[in-house]
C-alpha atoms as a PDB file:
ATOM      1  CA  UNK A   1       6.092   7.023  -0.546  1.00  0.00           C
ATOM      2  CA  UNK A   2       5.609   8.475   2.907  1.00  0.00           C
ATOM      3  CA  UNK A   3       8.234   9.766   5.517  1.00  0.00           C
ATOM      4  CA  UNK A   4       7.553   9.034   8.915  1.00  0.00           C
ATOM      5  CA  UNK A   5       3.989  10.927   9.618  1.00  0.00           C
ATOM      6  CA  UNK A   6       3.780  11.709   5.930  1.00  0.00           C
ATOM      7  CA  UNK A   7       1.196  11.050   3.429  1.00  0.00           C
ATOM      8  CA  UNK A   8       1.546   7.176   1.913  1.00  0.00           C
ATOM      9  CA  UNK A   9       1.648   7.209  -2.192  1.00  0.00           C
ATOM     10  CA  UNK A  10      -1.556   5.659  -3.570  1.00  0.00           C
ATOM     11  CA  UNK A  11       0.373   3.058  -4.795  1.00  0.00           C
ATOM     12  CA  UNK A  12       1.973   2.193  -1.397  1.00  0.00           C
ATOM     13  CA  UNK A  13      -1.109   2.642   0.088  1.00  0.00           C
ATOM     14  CA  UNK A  14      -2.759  -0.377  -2.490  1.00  0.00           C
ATOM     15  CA  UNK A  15       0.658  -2.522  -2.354  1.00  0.00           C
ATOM     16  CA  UNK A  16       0.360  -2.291   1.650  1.00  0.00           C
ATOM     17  CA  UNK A  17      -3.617  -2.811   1.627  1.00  0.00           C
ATOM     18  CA  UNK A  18      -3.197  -5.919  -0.456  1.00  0.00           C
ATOM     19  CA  UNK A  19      -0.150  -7.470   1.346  1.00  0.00           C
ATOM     20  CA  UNK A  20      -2.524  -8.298   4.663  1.00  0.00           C
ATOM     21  CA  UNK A  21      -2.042 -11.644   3.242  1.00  0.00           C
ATOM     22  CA  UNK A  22       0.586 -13.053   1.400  1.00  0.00           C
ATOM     23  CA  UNK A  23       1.370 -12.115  -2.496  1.00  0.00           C
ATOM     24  CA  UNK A  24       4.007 -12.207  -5.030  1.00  0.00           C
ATOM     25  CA  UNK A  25       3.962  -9.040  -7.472  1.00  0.00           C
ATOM     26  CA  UNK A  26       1.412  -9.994 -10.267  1.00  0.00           C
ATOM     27  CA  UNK A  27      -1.040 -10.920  -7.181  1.00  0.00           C
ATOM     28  CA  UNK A  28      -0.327  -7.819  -6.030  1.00  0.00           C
ATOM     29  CA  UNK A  29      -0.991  -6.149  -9.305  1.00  0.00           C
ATOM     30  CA  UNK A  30      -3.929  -7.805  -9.677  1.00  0.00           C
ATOM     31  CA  UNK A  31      -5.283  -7.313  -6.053  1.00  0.00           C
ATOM     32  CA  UNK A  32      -4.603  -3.253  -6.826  1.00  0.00           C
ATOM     33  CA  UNK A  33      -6.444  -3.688  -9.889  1.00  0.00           C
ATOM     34  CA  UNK A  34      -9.330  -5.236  -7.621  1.00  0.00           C
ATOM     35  CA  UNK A  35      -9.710  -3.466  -4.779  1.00  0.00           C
ATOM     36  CA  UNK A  36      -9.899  -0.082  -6.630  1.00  0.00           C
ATOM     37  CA  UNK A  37     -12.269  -1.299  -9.134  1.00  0.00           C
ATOM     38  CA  UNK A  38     -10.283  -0.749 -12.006  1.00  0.00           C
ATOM     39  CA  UNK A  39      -9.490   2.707 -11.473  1.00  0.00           C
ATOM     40  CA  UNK A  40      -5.519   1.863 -10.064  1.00  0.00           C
ATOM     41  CA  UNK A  41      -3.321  -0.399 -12.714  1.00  0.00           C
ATOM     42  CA  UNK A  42       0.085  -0.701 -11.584  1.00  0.00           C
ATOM     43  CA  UNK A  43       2.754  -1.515 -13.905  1.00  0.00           C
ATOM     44  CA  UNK A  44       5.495  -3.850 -12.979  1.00  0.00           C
ATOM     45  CA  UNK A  45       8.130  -0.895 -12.837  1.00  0.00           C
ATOM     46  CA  UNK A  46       5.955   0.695 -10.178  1.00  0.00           C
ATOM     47  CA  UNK A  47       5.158  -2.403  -8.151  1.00  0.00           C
ATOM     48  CA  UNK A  48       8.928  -3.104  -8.046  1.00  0.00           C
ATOM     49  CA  UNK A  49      10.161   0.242  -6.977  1.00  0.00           C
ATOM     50  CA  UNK A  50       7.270   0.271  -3.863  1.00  0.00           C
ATOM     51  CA  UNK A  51       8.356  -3.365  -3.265  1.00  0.00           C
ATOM     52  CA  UNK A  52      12.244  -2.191  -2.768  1.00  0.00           C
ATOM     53  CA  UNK A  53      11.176   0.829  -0.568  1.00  0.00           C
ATOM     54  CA  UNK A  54       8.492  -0.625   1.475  1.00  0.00           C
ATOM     55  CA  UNK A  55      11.136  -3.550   2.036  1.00  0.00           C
ATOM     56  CA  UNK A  56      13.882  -0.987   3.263  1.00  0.00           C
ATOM     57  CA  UNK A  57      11.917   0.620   5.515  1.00  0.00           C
ATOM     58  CA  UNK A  58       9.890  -2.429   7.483  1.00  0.00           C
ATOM     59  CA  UNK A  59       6.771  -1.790   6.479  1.00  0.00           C
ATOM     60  CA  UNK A  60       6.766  -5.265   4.176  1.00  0.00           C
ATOM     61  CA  UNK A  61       9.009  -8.559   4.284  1.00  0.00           C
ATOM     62  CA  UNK A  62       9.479 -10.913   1.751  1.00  0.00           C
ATOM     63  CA  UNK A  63       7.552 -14.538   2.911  1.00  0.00           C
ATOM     64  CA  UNK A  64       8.360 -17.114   0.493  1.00  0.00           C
ATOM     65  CA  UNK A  65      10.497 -17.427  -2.795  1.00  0.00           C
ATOM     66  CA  UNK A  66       9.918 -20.130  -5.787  1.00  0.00           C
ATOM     67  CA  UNK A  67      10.374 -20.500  -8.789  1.00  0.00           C
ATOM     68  CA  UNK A  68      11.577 -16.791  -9.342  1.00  0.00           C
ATOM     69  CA  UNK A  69       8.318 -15.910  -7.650  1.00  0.00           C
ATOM     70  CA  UNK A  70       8.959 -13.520  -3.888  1.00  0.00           C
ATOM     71  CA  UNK A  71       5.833 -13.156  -2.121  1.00  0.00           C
ATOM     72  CA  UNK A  72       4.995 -10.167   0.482  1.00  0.00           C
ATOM     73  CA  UNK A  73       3.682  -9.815   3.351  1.00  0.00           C
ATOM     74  CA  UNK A  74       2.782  -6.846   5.623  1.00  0.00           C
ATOM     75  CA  UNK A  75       4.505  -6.127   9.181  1.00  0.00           C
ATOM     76  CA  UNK A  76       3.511  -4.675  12.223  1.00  0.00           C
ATOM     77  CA  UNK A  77       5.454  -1.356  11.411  1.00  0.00           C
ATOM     78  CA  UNK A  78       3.539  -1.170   7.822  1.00  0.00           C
ATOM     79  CA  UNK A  79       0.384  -1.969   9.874  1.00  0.00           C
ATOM     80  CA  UNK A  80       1.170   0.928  11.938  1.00  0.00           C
ATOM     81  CA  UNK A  81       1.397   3.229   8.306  1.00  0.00           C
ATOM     82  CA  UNK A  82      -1.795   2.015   7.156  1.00  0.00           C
ATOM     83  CA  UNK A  83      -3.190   2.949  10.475  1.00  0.00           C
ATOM     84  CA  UNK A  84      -2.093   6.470  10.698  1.00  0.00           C
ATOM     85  CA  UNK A  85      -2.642   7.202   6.683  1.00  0.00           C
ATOM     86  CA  UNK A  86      -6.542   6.292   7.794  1.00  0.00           C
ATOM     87  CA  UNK A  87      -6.865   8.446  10.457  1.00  0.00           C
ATOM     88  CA  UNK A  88      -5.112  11.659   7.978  1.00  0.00           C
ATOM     89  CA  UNK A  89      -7.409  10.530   5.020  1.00  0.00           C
ATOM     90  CA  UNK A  90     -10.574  10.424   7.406  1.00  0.00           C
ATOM     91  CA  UNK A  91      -9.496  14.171   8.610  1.00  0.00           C
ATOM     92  CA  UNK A  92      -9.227  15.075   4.791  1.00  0.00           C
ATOM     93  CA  UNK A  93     -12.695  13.942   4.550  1.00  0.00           C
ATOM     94  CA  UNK A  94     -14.373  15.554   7.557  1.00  0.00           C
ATOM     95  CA  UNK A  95     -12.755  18.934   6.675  1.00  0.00           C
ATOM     96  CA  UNK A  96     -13.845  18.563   3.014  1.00  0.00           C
ATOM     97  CA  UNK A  97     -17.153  17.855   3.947  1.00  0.00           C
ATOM     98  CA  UNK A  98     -16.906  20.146   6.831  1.00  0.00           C
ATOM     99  CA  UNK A  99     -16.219  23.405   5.203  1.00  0.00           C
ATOM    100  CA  UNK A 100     -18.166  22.509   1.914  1.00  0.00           C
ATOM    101  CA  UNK A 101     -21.400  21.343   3.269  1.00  0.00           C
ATOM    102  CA  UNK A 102     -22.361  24.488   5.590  1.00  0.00           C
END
């Protein structure tokens, strides 16, 4: 995961990405899936452990429960990460290309 002004984990990254609307964990598995194109496939055991950490630390809060069935959604403070883990990937990116395209 990511300490404050740490990196995020590519899977909190994807969970947080996909929970700027609401979604229970195979959504969310699915949305990963999705939005990567295939190349991130979460198992349950991951989604679960993100879930519990993301929870504890704000960035997510639970929306609705049925049926055995939580759904997520983002909060301001996880906004906030997904933010700040943009601005530290673009910076990978412009130094990469930076130094390697003289």
């Amino acid at each position: 995961m990511a300490e404050r002004g740490g990196a995020l984990t590519e899977a909190a990254y994807y969970i947080l990405l996909s929970l700027y609307q609401s979604l229970h964990g195979y959504g969310i598995m699915q949305n990963v899936e999705t939005i990567s194109r295939g190349r991130v496939k979460m198992g349950a055991g991951t989604l679960y452990g993100a879930l519990s950490t993301l929870l504890q630390r704000g960035w997510i809060v639970e929306t609705v429960q049925y049926d055995r069935k939580r759904e997520y959604l983002i909060t301001e403070a996880g906004k906030a990460m997904v933010n700040a883990e943009l601005l530290r990937l673009e910076e990978l990116l412009q130094n990469g290309l930076r130094i390697t395209r003289r």
